[in-house]
C-alpha atoms as a PDB file:
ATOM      1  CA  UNK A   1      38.574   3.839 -43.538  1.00  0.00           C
ATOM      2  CA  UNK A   2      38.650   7.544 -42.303  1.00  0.00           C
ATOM      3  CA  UNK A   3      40.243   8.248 -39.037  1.00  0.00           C
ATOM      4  CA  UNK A   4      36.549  10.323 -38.392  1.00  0.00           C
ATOM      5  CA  UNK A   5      34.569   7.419 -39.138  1.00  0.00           C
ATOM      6  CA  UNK A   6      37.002   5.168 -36.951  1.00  0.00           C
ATOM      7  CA  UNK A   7      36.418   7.642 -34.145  1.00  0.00           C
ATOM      8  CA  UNK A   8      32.847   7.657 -34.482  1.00  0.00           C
ATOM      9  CA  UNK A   9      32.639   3.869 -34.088  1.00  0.00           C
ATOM     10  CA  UNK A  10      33.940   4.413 -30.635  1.00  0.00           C
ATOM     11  CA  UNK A  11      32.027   7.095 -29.895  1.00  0.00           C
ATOM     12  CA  UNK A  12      28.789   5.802 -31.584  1.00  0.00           C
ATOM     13  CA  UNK A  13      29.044   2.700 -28.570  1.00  0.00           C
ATOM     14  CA  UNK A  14      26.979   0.070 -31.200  1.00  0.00           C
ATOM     15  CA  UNK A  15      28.145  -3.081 -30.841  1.00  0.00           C
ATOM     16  CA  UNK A  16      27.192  -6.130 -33.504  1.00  0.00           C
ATOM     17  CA  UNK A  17      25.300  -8.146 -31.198  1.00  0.00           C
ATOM     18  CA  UNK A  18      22.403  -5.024 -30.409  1.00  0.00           C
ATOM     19  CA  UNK A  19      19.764  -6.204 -28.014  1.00  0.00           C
ATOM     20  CA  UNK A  20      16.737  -7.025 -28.846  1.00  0.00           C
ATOM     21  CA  UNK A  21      14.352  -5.160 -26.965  1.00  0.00           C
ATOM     22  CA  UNK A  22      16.156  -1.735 -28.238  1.00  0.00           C
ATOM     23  CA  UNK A  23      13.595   1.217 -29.810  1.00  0.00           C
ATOM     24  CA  UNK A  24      14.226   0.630 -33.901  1.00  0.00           C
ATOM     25  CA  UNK A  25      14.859   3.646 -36.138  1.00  0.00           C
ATOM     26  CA  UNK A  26      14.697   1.442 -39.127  1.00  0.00           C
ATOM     27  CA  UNK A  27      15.320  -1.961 -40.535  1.00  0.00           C
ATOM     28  CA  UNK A  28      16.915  -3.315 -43.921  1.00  0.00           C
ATOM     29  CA  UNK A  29      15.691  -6.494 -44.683  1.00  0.00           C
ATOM     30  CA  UNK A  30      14.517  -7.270 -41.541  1.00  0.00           C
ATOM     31  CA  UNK A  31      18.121  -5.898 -40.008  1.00  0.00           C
ATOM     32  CA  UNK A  32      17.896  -3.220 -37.151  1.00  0.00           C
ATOM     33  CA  UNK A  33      19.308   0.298 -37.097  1.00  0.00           C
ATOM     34  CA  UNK A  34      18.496   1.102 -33.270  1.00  0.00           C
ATOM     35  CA  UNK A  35      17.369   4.562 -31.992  1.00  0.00           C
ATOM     36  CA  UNK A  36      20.193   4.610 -30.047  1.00  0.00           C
ATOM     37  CA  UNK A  37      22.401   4.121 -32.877  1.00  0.00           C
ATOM     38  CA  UNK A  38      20.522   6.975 -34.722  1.00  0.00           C
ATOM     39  CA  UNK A  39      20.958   9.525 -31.810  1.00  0.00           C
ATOM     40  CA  UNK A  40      25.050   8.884 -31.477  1.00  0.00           C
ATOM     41  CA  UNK A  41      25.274   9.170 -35.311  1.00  0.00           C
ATOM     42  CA  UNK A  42      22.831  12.338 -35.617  1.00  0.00           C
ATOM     43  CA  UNK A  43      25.146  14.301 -33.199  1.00  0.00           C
ATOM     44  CA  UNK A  44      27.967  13.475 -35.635  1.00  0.00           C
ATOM     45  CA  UNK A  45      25.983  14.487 -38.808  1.00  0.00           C
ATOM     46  CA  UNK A  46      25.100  17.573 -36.949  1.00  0.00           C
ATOM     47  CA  UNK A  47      28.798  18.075 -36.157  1.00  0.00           C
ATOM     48  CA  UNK A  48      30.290  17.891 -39.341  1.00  0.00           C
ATOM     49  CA  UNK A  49      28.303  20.950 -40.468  1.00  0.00           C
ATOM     50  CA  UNK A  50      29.075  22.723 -37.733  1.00  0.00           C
ATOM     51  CA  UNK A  51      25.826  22.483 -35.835  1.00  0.00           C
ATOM     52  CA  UNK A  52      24.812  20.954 -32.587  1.00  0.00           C
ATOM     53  CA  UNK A  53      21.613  20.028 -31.747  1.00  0.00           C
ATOM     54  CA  UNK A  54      20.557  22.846 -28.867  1.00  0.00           C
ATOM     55  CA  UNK A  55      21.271  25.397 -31.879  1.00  0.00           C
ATOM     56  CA  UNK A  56      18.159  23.783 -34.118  1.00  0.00           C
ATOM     57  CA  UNK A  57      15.219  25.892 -33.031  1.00  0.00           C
ATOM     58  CA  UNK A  58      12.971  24.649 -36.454  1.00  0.00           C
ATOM     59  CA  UNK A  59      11.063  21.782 -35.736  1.00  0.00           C
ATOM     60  CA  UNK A  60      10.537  20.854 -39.343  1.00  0.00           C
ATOM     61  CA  UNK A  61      14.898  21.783 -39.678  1.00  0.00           C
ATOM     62  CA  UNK A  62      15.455  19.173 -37.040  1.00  0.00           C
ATOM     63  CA  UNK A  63      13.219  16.610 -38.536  1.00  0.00           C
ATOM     64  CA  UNK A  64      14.610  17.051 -42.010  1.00  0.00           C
ATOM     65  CA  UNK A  65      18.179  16.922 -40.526  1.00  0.00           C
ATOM     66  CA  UNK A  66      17.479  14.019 -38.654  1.00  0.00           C
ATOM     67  CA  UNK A  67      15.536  12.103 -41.245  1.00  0.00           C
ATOM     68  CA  UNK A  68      18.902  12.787 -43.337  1.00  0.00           C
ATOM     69  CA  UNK A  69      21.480  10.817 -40.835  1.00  0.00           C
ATOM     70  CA  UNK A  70      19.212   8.150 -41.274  1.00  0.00           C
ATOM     71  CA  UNK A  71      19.527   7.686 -44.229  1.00  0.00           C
ATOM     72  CA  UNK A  72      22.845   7.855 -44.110  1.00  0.00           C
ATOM     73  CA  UNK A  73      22.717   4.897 -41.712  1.00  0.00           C
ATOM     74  CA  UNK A  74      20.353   2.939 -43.994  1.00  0.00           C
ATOM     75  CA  UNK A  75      22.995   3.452 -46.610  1.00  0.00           C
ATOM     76  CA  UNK A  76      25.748   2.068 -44.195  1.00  0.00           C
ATOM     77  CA  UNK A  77      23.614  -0.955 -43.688  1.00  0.00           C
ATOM     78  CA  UNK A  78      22.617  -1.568 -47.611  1.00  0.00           C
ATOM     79  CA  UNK A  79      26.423  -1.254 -48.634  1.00  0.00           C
ATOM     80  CA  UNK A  80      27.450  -3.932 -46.058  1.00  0.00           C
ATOM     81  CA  UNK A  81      24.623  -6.158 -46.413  1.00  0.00           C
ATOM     82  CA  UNK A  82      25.871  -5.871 -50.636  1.00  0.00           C
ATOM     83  CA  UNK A  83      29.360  -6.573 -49.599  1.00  0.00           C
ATOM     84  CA  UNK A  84      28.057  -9.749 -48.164  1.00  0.00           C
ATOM     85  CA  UNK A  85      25.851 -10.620 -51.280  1.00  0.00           C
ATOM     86  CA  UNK A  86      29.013 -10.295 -53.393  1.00  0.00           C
ATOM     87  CA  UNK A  87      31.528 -12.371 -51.206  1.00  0.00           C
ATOM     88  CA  UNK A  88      33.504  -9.372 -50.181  1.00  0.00           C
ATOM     89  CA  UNK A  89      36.104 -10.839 -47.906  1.00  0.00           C
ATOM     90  CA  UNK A  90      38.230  -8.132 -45.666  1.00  0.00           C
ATOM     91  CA  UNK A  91      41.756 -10.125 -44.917  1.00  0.00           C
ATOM     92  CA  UNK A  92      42.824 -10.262 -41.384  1.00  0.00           C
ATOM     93  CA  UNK A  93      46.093  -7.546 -42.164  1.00  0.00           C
ATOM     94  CA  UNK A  94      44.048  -4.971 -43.696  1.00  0.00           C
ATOM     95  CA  UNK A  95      41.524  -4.898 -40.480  1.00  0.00           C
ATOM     96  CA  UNK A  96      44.747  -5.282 -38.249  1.00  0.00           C
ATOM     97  CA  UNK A  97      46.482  -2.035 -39.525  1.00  0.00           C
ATOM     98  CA  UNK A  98      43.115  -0.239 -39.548  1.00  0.00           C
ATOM     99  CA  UNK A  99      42.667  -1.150 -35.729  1.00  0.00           C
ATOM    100  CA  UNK A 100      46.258  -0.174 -35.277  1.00  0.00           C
ATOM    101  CA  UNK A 101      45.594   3.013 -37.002  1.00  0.00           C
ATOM    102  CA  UNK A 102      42.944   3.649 -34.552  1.00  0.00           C
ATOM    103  CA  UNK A 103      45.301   2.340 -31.435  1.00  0.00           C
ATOM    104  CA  UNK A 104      47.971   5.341 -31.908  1.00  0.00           C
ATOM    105  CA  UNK A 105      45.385   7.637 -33.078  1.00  0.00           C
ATOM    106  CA  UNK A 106      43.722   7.960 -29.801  1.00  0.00           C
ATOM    107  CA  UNK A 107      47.124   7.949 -27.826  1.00  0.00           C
ATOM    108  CA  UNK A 108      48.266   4.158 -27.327  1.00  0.00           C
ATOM    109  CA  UNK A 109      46.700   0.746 -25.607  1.00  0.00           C
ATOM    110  CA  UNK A 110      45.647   2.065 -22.692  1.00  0.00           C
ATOM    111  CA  UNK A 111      43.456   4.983 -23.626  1.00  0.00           C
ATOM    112  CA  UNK A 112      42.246   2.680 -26.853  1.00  0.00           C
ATOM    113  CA  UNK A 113      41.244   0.085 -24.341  1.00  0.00           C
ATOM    114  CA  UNK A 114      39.278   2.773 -22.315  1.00  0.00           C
ATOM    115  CA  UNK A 115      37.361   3.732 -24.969  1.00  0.00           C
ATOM    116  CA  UNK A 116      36.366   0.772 -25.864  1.00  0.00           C
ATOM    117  CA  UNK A 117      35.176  -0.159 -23.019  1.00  0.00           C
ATOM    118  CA  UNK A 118      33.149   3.253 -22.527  1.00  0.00           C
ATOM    119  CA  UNK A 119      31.434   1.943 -26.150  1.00  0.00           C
ATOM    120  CA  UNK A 120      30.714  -1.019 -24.684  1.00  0.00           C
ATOM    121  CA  UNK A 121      33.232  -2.732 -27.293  1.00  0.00           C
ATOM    122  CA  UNK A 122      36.109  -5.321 -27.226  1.00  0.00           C
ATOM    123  CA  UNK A 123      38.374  -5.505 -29.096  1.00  0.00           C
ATOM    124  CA  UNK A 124      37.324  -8.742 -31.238  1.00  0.00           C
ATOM    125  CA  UNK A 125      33.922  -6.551 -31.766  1.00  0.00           C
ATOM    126  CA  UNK A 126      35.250  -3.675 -32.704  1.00  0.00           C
ATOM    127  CA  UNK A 127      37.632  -5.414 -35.339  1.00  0.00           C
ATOM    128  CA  UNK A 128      34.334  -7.392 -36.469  1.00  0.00           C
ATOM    129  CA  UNK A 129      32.893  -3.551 -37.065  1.00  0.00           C
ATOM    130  CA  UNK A 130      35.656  -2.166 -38.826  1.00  0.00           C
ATOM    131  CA  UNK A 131      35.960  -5.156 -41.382  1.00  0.00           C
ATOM    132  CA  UNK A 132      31.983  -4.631 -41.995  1.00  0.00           C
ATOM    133  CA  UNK A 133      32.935  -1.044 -42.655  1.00  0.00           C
ATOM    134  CA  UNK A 134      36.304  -1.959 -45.116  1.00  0.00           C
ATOM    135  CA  UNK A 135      33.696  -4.501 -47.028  1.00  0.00           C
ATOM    136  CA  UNK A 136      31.139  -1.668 -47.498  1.00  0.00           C
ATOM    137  CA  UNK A 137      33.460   0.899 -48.131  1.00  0.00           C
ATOM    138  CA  UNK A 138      35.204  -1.710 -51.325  1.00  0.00           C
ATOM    139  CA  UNK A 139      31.717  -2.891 -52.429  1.00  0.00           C
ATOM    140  CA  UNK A 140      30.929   1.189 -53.211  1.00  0.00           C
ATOM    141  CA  UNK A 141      33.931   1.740 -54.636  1.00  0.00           C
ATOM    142  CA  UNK A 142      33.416  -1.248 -57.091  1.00  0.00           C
ATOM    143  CA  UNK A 143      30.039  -0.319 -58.053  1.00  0.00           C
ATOM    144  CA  UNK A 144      30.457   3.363 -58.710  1.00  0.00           C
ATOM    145  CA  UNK A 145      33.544   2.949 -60.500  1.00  0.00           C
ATOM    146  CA  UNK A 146      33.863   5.537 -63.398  1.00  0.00           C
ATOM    147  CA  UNK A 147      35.594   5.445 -66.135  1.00  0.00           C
ATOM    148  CA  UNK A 148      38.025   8.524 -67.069  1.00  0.00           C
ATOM    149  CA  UNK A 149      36.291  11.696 -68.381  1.00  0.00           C
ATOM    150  CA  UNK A 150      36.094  11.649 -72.482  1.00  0.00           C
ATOM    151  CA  UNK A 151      39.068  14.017 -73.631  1.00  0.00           C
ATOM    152  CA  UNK A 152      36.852  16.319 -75.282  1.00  0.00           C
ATOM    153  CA  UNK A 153      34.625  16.837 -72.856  1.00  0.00           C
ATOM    154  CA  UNK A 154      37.641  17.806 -71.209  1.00  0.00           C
ATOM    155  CA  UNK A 155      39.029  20.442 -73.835  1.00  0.00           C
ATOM    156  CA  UNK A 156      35.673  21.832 -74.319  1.00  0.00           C
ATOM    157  CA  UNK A 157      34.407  22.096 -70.383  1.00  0.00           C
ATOM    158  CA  UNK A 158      38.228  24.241 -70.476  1.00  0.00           C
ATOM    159  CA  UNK A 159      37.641  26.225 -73.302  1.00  0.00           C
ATOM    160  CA  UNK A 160      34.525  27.158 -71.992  1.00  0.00           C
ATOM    161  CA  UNK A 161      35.576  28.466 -68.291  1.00  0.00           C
ATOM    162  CA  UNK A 162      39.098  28.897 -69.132  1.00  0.00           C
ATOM    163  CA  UNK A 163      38.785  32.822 -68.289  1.00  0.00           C
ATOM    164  CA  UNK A 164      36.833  31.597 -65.226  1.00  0.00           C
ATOM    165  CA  UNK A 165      40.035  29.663 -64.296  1.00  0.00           C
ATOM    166  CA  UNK A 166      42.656  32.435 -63.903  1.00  0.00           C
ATOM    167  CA  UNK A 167      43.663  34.893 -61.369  1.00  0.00           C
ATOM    168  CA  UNK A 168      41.899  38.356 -61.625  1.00  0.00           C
ATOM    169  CA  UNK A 169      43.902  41.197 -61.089  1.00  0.00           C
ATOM    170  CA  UNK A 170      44.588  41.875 -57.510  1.00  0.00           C
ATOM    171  CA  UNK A 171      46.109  44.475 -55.003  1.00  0.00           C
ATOM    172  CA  UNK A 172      47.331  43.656 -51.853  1.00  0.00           C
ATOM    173  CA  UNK A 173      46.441  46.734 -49.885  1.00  0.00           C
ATOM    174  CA  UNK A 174      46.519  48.223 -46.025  1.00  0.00           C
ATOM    175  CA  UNK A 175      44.118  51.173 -45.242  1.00  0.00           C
ATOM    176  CA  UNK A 176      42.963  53.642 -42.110  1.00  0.00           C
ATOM    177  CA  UNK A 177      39.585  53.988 -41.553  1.00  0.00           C
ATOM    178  CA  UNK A 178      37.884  57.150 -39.635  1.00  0.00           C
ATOM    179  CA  UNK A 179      34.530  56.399 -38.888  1.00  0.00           C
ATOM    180  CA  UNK A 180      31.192  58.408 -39.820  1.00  0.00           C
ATOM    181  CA  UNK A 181      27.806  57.961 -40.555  1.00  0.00           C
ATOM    182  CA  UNK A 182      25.970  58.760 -43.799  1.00  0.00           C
ATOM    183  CA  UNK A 183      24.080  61.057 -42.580  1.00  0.00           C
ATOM    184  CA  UNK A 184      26.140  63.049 -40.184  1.00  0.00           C
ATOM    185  CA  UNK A 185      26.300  66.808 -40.386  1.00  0.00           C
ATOM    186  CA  UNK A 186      28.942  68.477 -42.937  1.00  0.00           C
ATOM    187  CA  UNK A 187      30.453  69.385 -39.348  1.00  0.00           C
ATOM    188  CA  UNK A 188      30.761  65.893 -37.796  1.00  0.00           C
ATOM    189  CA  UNK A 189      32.074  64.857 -42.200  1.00  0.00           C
ATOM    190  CA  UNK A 190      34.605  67.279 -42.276  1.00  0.00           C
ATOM    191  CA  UNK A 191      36.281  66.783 -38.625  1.00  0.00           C
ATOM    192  CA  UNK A 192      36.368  63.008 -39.180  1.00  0.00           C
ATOM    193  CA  UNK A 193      38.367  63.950 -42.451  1.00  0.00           C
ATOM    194  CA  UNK A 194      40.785  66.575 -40.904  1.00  0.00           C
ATOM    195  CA  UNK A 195      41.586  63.572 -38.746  1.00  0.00           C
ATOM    196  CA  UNK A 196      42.506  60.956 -41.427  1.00  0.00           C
ATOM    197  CA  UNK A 197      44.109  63.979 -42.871  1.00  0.00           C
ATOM    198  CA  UNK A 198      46.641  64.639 -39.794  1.00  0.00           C
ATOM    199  CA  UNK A 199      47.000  60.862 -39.902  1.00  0.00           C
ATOM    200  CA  UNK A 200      48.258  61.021 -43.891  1.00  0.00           C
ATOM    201  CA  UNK A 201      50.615  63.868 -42.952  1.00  0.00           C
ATOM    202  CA  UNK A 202      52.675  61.480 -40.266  1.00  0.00           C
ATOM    203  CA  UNK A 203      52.731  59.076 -42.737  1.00  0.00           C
ATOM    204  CA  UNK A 204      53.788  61.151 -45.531  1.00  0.00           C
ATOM    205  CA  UNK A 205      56.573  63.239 -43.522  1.00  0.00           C
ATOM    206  CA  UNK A 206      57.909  59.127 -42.600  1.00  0.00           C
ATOM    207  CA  UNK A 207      55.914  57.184 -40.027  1.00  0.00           C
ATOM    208  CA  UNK A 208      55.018  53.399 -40.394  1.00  0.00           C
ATOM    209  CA  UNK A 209      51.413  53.449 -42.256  1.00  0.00           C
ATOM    210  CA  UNK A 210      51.226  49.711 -40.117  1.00  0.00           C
ATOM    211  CA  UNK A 211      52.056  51.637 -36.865  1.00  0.00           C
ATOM    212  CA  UNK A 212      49.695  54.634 -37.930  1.00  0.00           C
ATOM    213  CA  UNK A 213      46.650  52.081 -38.750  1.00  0.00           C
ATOM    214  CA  UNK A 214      47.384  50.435 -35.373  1.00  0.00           C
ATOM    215  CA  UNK A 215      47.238  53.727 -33.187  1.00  0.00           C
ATOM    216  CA  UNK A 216      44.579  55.580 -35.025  1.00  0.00           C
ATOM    217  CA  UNK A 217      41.899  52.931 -37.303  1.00  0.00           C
ATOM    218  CA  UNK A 218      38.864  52.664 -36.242  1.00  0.00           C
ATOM    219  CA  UNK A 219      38.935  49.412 -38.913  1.00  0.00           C
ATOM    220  CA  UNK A 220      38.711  46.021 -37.174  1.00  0.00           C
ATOM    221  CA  UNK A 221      41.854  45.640 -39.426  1.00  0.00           C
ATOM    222  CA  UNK A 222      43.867  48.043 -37.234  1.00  0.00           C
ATOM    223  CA  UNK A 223      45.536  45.402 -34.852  1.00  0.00           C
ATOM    224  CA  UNK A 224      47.099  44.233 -38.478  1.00  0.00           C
ATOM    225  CA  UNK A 225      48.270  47.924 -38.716  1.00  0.00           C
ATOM    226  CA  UNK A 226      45.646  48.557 -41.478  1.00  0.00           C
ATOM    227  CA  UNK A 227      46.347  44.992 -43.757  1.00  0.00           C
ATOM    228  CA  UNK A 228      43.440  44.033 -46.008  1.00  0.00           C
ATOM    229  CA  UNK A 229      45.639  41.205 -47.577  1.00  0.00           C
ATOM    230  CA  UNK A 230      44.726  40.301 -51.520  1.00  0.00           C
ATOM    231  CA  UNK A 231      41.727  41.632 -52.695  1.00  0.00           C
ATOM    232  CA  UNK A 232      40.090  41.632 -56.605  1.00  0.00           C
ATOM    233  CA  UNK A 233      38.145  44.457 -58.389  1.00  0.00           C
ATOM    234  CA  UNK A 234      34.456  44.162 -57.020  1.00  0.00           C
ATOM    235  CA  UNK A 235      35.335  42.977 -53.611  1.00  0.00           C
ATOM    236  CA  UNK A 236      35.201  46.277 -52.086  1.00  0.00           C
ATOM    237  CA  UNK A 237      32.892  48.797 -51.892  1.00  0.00           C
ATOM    238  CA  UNK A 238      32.792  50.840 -55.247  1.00  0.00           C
ATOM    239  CA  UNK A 239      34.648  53.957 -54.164  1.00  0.00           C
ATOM    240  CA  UNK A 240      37.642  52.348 -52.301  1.00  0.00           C
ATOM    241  CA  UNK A 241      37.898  49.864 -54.610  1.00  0.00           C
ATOM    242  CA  UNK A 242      37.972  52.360 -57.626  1.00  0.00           C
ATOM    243  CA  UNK A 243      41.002  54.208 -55.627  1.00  0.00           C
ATOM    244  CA  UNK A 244      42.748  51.157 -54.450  1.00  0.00           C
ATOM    245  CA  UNK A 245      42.948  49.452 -58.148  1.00  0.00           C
ATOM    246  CA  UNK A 246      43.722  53.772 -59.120  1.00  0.00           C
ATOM    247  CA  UNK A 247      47.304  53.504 -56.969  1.00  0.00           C
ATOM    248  CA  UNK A 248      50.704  51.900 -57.800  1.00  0.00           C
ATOM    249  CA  UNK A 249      52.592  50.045 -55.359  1.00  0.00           C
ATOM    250  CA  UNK A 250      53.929  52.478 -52.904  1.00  0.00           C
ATOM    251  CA  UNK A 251      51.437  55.301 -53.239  1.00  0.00           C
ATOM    252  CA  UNK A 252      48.807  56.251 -50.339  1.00  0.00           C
ATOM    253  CA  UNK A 253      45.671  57.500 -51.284  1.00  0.00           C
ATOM    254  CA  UNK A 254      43.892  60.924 -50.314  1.00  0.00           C
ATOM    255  CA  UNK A 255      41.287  60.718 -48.133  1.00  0.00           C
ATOM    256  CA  UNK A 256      37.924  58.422 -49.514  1.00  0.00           C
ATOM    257  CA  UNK A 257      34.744  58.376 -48.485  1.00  0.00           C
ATOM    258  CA  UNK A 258      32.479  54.921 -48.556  1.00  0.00           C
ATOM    259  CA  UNK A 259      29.370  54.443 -46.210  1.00  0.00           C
ATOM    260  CA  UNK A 260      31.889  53.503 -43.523  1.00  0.00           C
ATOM    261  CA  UNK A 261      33.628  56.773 -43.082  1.00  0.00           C
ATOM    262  CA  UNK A 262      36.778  58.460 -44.350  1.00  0.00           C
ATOM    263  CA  UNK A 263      39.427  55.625 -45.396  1.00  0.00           C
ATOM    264  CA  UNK A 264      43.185  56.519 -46.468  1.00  0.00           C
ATOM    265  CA  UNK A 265      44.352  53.554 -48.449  1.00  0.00           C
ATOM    266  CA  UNK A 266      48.217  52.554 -48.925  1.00  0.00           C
ATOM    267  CA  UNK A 267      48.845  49.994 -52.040  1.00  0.00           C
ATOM    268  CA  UNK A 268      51.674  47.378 -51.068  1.00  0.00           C
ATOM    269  CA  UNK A 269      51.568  45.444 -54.391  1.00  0.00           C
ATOM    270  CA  UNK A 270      49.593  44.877 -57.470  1.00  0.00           C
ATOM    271  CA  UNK A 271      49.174  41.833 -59.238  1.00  0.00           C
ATOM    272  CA  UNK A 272      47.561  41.796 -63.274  1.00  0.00           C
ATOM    273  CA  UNK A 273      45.519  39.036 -64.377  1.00  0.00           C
ATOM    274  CA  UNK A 274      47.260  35.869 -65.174  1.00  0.00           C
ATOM    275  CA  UNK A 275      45.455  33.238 -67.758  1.00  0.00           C
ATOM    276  CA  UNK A 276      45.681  29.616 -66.383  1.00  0.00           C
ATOM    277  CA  UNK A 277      48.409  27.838 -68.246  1.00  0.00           C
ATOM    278  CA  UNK A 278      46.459  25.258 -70.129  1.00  0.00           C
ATOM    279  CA  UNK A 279      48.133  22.050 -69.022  1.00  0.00           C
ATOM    280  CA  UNK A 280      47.799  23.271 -65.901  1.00  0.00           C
ATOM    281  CA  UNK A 281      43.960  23.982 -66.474  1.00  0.00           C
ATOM    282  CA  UNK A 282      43.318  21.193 -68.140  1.00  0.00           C
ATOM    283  CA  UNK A 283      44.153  18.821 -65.539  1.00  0.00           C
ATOM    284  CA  UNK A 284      42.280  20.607 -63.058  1.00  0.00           C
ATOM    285  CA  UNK A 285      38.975  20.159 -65.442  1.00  0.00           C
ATOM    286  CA  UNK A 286      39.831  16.365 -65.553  1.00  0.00           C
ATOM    287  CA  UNK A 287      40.050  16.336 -61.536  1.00  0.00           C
ATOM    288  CA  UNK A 288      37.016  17.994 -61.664  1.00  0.00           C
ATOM    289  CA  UNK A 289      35.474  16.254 -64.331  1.00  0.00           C
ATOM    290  CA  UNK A 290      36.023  12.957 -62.707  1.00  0.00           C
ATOM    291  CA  UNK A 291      34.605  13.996 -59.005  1.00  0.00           C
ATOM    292  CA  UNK A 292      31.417  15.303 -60.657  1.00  0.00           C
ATOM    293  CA  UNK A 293      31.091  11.703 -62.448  1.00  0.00           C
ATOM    294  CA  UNK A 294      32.164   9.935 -59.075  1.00  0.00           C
ATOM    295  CA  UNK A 295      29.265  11.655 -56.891  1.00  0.00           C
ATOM    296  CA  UNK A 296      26.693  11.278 -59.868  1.00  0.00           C
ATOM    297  CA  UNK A 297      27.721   7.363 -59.995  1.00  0.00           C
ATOM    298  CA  UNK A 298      27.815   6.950 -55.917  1.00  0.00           C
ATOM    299  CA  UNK A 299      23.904   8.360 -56.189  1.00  0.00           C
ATOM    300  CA  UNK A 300      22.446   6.242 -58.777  1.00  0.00           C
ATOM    301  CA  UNK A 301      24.315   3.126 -56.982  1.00  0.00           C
ATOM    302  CA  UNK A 302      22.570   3.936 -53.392  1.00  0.00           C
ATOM    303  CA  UNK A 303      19.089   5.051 -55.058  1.00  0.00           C
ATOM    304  CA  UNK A 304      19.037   1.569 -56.829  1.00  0.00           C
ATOM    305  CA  UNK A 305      20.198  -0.497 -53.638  1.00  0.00           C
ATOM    306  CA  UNK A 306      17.118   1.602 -52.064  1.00  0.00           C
ATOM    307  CA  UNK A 307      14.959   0.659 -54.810  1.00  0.00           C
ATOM    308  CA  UNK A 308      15.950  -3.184 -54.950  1.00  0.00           C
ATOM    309  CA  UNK A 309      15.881  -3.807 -50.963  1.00  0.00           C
ATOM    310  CA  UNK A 310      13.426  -3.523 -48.303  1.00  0.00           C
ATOM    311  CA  UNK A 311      13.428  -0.510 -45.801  1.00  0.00           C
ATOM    312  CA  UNK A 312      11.338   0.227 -42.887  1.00  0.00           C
ATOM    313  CA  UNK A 313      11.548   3.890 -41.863  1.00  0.00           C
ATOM    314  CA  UNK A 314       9.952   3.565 -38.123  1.00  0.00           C
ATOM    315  CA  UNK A 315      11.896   6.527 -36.729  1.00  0.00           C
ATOM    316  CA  UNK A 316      10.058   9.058 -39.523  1.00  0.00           C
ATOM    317  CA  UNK A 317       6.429   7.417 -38.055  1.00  0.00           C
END
């Protein structure tokens, strides 16, 4: 089990025996996913696409997002209820270490006994939690197993993308940028250039293009002195990008205009394309091959649980 999920359980505060008399979000056969189950787990959901509730201004986005953890939940609650159909029994050792796990992870005994607490957990309930969460995570696992993906689907996927697959050709680049707008007077053009100018004269007659950038760059970049890192043909905009893949390693530019201002660009190295080796490539295709297969077989197994059980959506009412 994920140290996340783990973590969650704590935070989430559901404990097995849920009262009675709590709103319902949903049931599964019969089985109760509470409202205030939903809520804890929504805030989660929300987190781990980087959003928080406050920021969801949509009412129709909320719903939808909402509507989504829920169903998330309903699949938590299908997979266990499976586990139990099938006989899945979690041994005593493996729930053990995963508690342990979950002990050290949030700093030792003490603080783990806290939280439970706050989560209105003991520790006999929370172990009771994680093994329904072991049994559910092994009953997927069995039913969406996949077989390896057919060799020549693998050779042909590679010969198809294999000049997708490679590195493009890259400089690694630093540049000064004077700032002036588009349509600024020939005056206003030409002093913002005499400027970048005095700047490539330092540099030429010896001084630090880093130090120069840092001083004089009107470039968020400039606290780098000027360094743009790795870039490939396209990335920029057309007319420093035609001068920066234009220079050899070493050489500074003359001054170039884009829709930014007057830039003065200085090449640090230059990389040519590189083919992916094809062992190399082809094991990548299989990795990816195989994860495409794996989340294809994970849906049809939770659309056919969904299909062959009985679910009450009262939170979507």
């Amino acid at each position: 089990m994920k140290l996340r999920m783990l973590c969650w359980l704590l935070a989430c505060g559901v404990s097995l025996a849920s009262a009675n008399n709590e709103p319902v979000a949903a049931r599964v056969n019969g089985e109760a996913i509470s409202e205030f189950r939903l809520e804890r787990y929504f805030a989660e959901y929300l987190e781990d696409q980087g959003r928080a509730v406050a920021s969801i201004r949509n009412p129709k986005a909320y719903k939808q997002l909402r509507q989504a953890a829920l169903d998330a939940l309903i699949d938590k609650e299908l997979l266990w209820q499976e586990s139990r159909k099938r006989g899945i029994e979690i041994d005593e050792q493996a729930v053990r270490a995963q508690v342990e796990q979950t002990r050290q992870a949030l700093g030792g005994a003490e603080k783990f006994r806290r939280r439970l607490q706050d989560a209105g957990f003991d520790e006999a309930s929370f172990s009771e939690y994680t093994r329904r969460e072991l049994a559910a995570q092994q009953v997927f696992a069995e039913l969406s197993r996949v077989d390896a993906p057919d060799e020549k689907q693998v050779r042909a996927f590679f010969a198809e993308h294999r000049a997708e697959m490679g590195t493009p050709e890259q400089v690694q680049a630093r540049h000064i940028l004077v700032k002036v707008a588009e349509d600024a007077d020939a005056a206003t053009i030409e002093a913002a250039r005499l400027r970048l100018m005095q700047m490539r004269a330092a540099i030429s007659q010896g001084q630090d293009f880093a130090s120069v950038a840092q001083s004089g760059s009107e470039d968020a970049s400039a606290s780098q002195g000027g360094a743009l890192g790795y870039f490939a043909r396209g990335q920029m905009v057309a007319p420093f990008d035609a001068a920066a893949f234009a220079l050899k390693p070493g050489e500074l530019s003359d001054a170039v205009r884009t829709p930014f201002g007057w830039h003065l660009i200085f090449v640090e190295n230059h990389l040519e394309a590189a083919d992916v080796p094809e062992l190399q490539g082809l094991e990548t295709v299989r990795a990816y091959l195989a994860r495409q297969q794996q989340t294809q077989a994970r849906r049809q197994v939770l659309a056919q649980l969904r299909a062959q059980n009985r679910i009450e959506r009262i939170d979507d009412d």
